[in-house]
Protein backbone atom coordinates (compact mmCIF):
# COMPACT_ATOMS: atom_id res chain seq x y z
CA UNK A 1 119.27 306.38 140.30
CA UNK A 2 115.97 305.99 138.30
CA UNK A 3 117.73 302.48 137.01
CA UNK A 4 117.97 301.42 140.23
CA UNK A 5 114.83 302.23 141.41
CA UNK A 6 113.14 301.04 138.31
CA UNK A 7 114.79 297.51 138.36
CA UNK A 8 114.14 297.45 142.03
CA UNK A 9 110.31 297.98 141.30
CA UNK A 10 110.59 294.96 138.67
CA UNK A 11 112.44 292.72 140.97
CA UNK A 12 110.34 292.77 144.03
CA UNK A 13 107.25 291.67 143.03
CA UNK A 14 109.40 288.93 140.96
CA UNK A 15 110.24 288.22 144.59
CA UNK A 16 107.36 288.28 145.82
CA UNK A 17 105.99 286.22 143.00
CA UNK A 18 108.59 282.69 143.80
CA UNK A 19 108.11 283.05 147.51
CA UNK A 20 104.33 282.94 147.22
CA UNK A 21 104.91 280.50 144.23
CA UNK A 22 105.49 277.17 146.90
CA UNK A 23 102.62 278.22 148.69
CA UNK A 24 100.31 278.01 146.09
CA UNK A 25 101.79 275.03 144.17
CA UNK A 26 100.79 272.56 146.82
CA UNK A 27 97.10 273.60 147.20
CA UNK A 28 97.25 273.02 143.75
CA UNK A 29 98.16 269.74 143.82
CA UNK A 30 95.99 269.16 146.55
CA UNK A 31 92.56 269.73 144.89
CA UNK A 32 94.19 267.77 142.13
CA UNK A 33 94.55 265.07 144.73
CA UNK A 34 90.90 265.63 146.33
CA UNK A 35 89.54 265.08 142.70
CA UNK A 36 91.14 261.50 141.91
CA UNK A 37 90.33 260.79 145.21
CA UNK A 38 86.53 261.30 144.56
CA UNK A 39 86.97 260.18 141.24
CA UNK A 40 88.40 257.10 142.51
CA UNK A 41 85.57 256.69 145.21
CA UNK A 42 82.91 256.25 142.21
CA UNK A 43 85.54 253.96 140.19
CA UNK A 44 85.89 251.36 142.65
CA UNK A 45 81.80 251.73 143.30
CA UNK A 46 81.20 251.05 139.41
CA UNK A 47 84.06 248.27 139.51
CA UNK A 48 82.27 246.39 142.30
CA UNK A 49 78.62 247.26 141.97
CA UNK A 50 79.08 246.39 137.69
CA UNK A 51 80.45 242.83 138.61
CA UNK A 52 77.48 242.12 141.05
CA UNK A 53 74.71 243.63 138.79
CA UNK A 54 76.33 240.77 135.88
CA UNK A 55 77.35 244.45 133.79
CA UNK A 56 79.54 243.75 131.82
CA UNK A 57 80.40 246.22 129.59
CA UNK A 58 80.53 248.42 132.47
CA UNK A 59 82.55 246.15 134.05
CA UNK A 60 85.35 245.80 131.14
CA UNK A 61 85.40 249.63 130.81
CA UNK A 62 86.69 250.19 134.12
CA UNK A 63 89.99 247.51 133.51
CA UNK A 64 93.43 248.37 132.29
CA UNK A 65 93.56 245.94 128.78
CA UNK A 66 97.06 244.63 130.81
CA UNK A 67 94.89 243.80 133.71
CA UNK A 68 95.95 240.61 135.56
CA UNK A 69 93.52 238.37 138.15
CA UNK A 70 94.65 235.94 140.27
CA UNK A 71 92.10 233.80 141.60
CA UNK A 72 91.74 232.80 145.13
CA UNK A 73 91.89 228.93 143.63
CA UNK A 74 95.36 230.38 142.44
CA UNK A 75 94.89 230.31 139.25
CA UNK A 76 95.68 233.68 137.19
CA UNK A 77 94.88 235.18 133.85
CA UNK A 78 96.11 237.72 131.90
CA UNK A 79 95.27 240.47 129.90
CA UNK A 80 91.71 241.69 130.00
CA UNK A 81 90.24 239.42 127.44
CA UNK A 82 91.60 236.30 129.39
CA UNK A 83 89.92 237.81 132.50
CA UNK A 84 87.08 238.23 130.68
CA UNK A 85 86.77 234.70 129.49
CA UNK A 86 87.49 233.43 132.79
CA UNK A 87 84.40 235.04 134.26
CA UNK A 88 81.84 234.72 131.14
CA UNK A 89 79.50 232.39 133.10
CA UNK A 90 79.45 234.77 135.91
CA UNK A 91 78.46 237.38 133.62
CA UNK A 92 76.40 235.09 131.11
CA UNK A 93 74.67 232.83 134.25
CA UNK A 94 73.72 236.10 136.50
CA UNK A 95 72.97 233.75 139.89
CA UNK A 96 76.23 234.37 141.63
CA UNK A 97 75.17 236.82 144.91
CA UNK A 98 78.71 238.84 145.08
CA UNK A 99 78.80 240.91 148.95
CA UNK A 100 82.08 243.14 150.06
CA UNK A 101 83.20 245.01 152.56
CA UNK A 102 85.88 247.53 152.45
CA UNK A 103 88.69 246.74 154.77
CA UNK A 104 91.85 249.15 153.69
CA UNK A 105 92.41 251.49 150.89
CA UNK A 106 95.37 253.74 149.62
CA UNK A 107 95.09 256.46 147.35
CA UNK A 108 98.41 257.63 146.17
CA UNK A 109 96.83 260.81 144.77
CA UNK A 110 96.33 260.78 141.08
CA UNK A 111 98.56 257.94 140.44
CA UNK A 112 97.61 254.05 141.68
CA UNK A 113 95.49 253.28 144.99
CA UNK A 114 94.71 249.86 146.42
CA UNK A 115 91.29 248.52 148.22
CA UNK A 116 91.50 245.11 150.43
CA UNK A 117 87.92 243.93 150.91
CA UNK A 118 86.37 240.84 152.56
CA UNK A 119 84.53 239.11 149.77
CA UNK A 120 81.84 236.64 149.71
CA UNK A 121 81.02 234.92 145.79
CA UNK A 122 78.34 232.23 146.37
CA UNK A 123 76.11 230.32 144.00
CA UNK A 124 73.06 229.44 146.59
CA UNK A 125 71.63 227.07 143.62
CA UNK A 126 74.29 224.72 143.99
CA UNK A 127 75.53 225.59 147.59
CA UNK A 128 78.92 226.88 146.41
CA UNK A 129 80.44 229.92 148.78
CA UNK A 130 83.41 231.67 148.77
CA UNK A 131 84.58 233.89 151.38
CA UNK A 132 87.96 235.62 150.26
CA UNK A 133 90.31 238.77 151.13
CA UNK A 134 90.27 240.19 147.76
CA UNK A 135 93.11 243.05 147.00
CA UNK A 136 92.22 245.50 144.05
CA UNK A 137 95.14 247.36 142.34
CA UNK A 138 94.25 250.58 140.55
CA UNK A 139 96.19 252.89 138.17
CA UNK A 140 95.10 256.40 136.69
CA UNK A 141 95.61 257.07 133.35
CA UNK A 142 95.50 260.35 133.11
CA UNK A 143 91.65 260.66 132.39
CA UNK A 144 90.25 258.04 134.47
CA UNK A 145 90.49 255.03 137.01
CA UNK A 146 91.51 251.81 135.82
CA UNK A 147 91.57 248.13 137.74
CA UNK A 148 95.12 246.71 136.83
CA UNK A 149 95.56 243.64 139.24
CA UNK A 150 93.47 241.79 141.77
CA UNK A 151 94.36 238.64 143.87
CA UNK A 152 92.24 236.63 146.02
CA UNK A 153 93.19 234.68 149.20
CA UNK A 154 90.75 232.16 150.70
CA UNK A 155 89.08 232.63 154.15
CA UNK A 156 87.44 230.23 156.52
């Protein structure tokens, strides 16, 4: 009878332990969840505020190297370095006025989330505007926040 007794006294709180185990596994994952989330919210700040304050090695940072663009002209370049190129007089000229507004976003916990804004890139000097629906694809590597893709679509 001890044996009995004793297993039983070893196999209850075992018990015990996996039923309470899915309870706690969630909440878990949760505040894992609630962190990229506010991590995200300051990536996607950085992204945008870096590219309107002409900062970029901010900027750069906060890109996946496989990072694609495709332009609301339709043009597209890929890779970071051909993104980068593509945008050096933005960077090197610093007279572009660059406004957004957040429209949509999706945060698929600690994994990828996507932001649609309504854009505005203008050049006052030489009267150039552009008013675009700009999507922004994000991926997490593990550590941090990383833009991956963004496409822009041409407004009225």
């Amino acid at each position: 009878m001890k044996t009995k007794s004793f297993r039983r006294s070893r196999v209850l709180p075992m018990l015990a332990m996996m039923v309470a185990a899915p309870i706690s596994i969630p909440s878990a994952f949760a505040q894992d969840a609630a962190g990229c989330a506010r991590q995200f919210e300051l990536a996607q700040r950085v992204d945008m505020e870096s590219f309107r304050d002409y900062d970029l090695e901010t900027w750069l940072a906060g890109h996946d190297e496989r990072a694609v663009t495709v332009f609301a002209s339709g043009a597209k370049r890929i890779g970071i370095d051909a993104i980068e190129q593509a945008l050096a007089s933005h960077f090197a000229n610093r007279e572009a006025v660059w406004s957004w507004t957040e429209l949509y976003r999706v945060v698929d916990g600690c994994h990828s989330a996507v932001i649609l804004y309504d854009t505005v890139y203008a050049i006052p000097r030489i009267g150039f505007r552009q008013h675009a629906l700009t999507s922004v694809t994000y991926t997490h590597d593990g550590n941090k926040w990383l833009s991956i893709a963004d496409q822009g679509t041409l407004l009225p």
